[in-house]
C-alpha atoms as a PDB file:
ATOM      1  CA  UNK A   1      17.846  14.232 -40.665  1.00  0.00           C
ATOM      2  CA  UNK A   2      21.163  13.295 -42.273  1.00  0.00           C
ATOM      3  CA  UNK A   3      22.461  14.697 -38.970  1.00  0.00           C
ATOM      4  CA  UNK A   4      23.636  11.658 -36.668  1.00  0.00           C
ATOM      5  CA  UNK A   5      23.051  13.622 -33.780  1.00  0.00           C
ATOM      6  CA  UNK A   6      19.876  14.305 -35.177  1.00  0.00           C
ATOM      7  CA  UNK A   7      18.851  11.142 -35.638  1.00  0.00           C
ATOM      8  CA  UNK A   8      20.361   9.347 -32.663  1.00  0.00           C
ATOM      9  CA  UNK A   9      18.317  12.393 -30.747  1.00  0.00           C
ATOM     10  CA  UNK A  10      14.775  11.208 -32.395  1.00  0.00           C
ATOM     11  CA  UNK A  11      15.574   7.608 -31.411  1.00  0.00           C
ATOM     12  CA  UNK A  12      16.185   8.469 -27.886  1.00  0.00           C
ATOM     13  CA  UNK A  13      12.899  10.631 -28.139  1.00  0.00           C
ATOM     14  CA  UNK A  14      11.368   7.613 -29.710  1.00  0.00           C
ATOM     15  CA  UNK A  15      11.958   5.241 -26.631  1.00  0.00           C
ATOM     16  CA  UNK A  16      10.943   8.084 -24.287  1.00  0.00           C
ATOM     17  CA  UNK A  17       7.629   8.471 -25.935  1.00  0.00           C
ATOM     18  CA  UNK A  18       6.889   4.382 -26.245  1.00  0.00           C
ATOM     19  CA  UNK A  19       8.171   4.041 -22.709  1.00  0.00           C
ATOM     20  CA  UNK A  20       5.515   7.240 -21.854  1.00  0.00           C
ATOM     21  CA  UNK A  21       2.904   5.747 -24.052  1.00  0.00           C
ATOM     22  CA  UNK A  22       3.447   1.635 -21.940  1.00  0.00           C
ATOM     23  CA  UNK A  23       2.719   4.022 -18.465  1.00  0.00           C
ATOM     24  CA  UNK A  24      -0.627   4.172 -17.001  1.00  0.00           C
ATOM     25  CA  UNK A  25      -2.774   7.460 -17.464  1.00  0.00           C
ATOM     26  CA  UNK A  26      -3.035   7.175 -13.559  1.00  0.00           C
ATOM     27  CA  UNK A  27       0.901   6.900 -13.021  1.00  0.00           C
ATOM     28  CA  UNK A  28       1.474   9.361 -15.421  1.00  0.00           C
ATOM     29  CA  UNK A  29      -0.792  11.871 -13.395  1.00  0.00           C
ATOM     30  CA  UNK A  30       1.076  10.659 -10.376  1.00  0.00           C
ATOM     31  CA  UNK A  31       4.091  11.080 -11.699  1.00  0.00           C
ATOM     32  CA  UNK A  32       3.308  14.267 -13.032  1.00  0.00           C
ATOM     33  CA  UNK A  33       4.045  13.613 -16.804  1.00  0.00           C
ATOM     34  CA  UNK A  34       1.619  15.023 -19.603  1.00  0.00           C
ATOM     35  CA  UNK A  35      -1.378  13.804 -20.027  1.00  0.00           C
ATOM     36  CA  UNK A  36      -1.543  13.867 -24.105  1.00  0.00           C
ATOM     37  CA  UNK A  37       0.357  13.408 -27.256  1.00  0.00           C
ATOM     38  CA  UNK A  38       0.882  16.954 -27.659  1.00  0.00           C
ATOM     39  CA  UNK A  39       1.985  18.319 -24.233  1.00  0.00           C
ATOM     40  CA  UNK A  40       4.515  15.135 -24.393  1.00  0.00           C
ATOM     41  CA  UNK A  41       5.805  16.888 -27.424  1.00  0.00           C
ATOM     42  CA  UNK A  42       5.621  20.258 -26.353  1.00  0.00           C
ATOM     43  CA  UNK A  43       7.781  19.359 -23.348  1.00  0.00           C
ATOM     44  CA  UNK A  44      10.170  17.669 -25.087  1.00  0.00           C
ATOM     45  CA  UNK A  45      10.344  20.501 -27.928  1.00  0.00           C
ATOM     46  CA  UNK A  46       8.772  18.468 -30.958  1.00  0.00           C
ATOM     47  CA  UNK A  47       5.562  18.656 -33.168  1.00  0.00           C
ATOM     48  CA  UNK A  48       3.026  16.514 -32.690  1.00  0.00           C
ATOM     49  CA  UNK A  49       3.358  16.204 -36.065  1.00  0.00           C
ATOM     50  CA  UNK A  50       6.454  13.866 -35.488  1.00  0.00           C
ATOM     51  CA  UNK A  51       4.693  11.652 -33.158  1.00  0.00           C
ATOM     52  CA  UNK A  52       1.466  11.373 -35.780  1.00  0.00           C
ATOM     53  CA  UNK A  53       4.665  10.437 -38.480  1.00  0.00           C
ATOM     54  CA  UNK A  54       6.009   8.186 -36.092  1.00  0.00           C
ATOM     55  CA  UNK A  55       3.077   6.260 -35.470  1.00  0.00           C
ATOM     56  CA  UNK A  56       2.731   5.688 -39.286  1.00  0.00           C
ATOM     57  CA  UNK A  57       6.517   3.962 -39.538  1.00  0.00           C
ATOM     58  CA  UNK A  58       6.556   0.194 -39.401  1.00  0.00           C
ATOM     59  CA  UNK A  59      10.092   0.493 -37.232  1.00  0.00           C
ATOM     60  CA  UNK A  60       8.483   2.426 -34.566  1.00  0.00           C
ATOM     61  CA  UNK A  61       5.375   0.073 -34.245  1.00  0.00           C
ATOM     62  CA  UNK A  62       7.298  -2.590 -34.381  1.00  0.00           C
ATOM     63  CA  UNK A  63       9.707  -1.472 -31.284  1.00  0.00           C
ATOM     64  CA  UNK A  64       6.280  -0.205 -29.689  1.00  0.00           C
ATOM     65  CA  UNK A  65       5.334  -3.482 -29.554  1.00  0.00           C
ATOM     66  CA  UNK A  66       8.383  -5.527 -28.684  1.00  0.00           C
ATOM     67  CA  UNK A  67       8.439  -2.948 -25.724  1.00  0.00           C
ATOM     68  CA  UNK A  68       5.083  -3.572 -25.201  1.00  0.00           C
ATOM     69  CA  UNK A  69       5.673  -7.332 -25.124  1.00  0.00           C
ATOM     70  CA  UNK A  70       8.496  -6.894 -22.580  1.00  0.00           C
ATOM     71  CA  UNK A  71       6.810  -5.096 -20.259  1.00  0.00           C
ATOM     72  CA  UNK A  72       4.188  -8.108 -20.345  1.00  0.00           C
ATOM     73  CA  UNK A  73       6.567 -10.773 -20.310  1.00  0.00           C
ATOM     74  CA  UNK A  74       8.249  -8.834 -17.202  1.00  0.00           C
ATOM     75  CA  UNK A  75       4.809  -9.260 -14.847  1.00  0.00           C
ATOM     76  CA  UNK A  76       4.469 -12.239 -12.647  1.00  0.00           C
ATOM     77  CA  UNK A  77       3.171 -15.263 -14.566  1.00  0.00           C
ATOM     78  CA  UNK A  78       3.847 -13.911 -17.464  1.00  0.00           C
ATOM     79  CA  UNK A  79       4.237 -16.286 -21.041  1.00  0.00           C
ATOM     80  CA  UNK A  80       4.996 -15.769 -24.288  1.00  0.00           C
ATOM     81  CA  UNK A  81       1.186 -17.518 -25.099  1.00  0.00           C
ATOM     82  CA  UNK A  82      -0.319 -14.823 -23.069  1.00  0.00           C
ATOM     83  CA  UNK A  83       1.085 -11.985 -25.377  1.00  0.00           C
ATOM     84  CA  UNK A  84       0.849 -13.660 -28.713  1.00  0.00           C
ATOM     85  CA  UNK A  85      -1.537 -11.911 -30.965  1.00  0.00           C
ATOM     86  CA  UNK A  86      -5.151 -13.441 -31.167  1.00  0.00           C
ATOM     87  CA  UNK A  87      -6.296 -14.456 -34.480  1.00  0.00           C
ATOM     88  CA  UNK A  88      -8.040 -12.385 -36.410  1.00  0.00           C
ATOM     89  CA  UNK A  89      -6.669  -9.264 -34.467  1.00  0.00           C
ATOM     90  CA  UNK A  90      -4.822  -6.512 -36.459  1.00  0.00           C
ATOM     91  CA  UNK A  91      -1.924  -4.931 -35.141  1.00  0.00           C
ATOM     92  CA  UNK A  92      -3.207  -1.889 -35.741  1.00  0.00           C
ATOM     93  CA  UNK A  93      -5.285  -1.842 -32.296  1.00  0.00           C
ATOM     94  CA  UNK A  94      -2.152  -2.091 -30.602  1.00  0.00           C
ATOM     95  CA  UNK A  95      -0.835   0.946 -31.822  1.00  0.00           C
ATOM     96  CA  UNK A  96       0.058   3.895 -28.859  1.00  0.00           C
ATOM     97  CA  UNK A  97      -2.687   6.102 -28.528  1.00  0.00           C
ATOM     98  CA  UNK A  98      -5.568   3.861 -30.083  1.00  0.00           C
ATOM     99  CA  UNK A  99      -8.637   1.980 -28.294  1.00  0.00           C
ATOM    100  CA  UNK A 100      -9.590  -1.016 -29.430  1.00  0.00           C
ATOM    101  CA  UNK A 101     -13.099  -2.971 -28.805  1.00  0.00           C
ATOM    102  CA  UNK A 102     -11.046  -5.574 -27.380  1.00  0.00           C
ATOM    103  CA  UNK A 103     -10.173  -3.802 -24.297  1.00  0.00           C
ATOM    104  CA  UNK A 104     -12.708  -4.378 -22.290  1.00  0.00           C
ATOM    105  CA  UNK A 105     -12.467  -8.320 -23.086  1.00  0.00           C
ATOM    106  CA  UNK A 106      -8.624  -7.991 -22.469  1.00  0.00           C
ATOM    107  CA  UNK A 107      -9.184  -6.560 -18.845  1.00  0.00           C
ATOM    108  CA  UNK A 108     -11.754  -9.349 -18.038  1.00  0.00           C
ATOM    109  CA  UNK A 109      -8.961 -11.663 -18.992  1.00  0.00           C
ATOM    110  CA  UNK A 110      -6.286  -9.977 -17.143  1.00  0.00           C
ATOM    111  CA  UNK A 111      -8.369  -9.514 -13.974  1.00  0.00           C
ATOM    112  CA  UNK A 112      -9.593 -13.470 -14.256  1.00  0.00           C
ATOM    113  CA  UNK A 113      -6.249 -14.559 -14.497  1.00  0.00           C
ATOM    114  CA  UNK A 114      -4.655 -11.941 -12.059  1.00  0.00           C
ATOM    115  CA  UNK A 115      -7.066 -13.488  -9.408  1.00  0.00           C
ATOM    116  CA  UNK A 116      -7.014 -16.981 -10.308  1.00  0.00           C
ATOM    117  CA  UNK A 117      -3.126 -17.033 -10.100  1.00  0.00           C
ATOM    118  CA  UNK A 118      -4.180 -15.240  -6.715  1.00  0.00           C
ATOM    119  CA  UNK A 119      -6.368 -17.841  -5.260  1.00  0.00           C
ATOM    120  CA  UNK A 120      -3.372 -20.157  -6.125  1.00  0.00           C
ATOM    121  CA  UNK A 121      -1.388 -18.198  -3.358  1.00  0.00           C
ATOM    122  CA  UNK A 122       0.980 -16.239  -5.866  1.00  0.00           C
ATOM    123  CA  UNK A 123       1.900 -13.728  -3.735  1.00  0.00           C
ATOM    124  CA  UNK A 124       3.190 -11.207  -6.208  1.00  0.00           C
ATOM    125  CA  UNK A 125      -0.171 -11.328  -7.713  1.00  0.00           C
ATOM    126  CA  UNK A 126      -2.512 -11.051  -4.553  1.00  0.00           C
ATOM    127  CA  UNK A 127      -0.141  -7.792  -3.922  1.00  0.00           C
ATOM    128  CA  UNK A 128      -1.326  -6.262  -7.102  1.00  0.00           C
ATOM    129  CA  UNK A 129      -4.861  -7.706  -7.488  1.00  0.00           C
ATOM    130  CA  UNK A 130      -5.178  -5.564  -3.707  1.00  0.00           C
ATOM    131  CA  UNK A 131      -2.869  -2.687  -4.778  1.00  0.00           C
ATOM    132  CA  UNK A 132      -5.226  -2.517  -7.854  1.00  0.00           C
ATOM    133  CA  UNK A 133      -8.576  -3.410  -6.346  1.00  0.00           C
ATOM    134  CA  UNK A 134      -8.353  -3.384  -2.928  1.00  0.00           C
ATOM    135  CA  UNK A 135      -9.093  -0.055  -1.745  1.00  0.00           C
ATOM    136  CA  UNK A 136     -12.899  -0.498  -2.659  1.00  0.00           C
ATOM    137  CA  UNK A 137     -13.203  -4.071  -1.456  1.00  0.00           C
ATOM    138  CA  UNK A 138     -11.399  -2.056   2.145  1.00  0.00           C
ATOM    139  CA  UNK A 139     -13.626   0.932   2.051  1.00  0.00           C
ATOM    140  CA  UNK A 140     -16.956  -1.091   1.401  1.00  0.00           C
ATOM    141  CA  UNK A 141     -16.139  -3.413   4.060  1.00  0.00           C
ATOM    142  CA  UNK A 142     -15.065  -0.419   6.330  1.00  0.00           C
ATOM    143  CA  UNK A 143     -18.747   1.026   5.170  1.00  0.00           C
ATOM    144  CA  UNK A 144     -20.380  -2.499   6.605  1.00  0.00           C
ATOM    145  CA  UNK A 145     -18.518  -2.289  10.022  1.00  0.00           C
ATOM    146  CA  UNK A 146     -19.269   0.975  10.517  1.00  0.00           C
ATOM    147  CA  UNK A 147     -23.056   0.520  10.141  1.00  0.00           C
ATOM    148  CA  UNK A 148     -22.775  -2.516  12.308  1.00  0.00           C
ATOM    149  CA  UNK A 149     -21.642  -0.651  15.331  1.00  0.00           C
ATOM    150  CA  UNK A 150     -23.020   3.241  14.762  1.00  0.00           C
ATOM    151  CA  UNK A 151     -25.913   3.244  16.974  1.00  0.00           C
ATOM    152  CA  UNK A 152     -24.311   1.139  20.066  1.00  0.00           C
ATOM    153  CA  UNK A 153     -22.475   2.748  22.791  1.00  0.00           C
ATOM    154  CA  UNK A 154     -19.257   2.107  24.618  1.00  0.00           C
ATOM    155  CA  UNK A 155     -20.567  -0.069  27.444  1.00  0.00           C
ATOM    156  CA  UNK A 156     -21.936  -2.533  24.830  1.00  0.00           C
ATOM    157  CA  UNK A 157     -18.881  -2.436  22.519  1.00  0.00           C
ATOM    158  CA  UNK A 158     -16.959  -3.141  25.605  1.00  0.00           C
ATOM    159  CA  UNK A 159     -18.938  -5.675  26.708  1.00  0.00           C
ATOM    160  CA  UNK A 160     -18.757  -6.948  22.947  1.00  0.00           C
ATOM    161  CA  UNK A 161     -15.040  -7.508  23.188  1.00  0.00           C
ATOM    162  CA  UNK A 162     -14.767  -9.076  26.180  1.00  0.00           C
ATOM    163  CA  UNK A 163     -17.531 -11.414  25.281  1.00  0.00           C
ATOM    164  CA  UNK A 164     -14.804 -12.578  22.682  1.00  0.00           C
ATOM    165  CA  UNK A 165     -12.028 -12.775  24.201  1.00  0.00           C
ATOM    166  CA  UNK A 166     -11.451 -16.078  26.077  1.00  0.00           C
ATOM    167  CA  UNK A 167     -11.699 -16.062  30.314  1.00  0.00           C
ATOM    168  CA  UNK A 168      -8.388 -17.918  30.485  1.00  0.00           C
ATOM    169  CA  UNK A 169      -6.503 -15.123  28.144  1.00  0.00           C
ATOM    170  CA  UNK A 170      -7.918 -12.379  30.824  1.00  0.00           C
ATOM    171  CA  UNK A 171      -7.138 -13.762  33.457  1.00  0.00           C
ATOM    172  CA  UNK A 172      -3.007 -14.600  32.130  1.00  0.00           C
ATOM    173  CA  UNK A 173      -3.424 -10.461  31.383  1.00  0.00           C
ATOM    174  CA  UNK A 174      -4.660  -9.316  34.688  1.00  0.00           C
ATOM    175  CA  UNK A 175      -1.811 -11.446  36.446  1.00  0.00           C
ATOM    176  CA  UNK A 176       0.847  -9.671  34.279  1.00  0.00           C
ATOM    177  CA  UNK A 177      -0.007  -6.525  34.963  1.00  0.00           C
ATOM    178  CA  UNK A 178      -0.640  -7.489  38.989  1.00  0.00           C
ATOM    179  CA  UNK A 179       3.164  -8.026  39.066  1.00  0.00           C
ATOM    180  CA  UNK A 180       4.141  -5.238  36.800  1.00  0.00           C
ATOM    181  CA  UNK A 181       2.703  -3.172  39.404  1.00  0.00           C
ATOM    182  CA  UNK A 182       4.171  -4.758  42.320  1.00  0.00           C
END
């Protein structure tokens, strides 16, 4: 690679495949990227043979992971605490493509926090934590409704709301519409 071009090519391809390795398997589906190492390389016209030697350079795990730290510091309520390596942890677990044990202990955390800074009315984070989680917190309480109401008919549903709705409120809506129609 004494070719600048060459070289300035592979960093580009570099940034790509950190910025492609920092993006959800979910987003990536939606976005239609590939789904592995090696289709990322066959699409871009590599071996995966260059991302395997790429992952064992200390330059390119060290700009992995002062992407990776960017991304984190770039989320709402975001600190430099919460991304500073625990102690005893390797660095090697944080390396694209690998699964650590920690991961599961990591989302716990996340999700706490996500909904404790929630609770405290952060708005950004309420937006994800329901972006995120919501649907099945909507679709099992859509579930409950429905099985509240399946059996009854429309004269007792009607009946229903207008039980709730206060007489005064009614009676304002009926006058409205008496002198619409006039």
């Amino acid at each position: 690679m004494s070719n600048p071009n060459s070289a300035k090519r592979f960093e580009l391809l570099q940034n790509e495949y950190i910025e492609w390795c920092l993006t959800d398997k979910h987003q990536r589906a939606v976005m239609g990227l590939p789904s592995s190492d090696v289709e990322w390389a066959k699409v871009k016209g590599i071996s995966d043979r260059t991302i395997r030697q790429w992952k064992q350079h200390e330059k390119f795990l060290a700009k992995y992971e002062n992407r990776q730290k960017e991304i984190e510091l770039s989320l709402p309520g975001a600190t430099a605490l919460a991304t500073s390596p625990k102690a005893g942890k390797t660095n090697k677990s944080s390396s694209p493509g690998s699964v650590s044990g920690d991961d599961s202990n990591d989302y716990n955390v996340i999700k706490n926090k996500l909904v404790e800074r929630a609770m405290s009315g952060d708005r950004a984070s309420a937006e994800l934590y329901f972006k995120t989680y919501g649907k099945l917190y909507v679709d099992e309480e859509a579930a409950s409704r429905r099985s509240d109401f399946r059996d009854a008919d429309i004269e007792f549903l009607y009946d229903r709301v207008l039980a709730l709705v206060p007489l005064a409120k009614i009676e304002a809506e009926l006058e409205k519409r008496k002198v619409v129609a006039e």
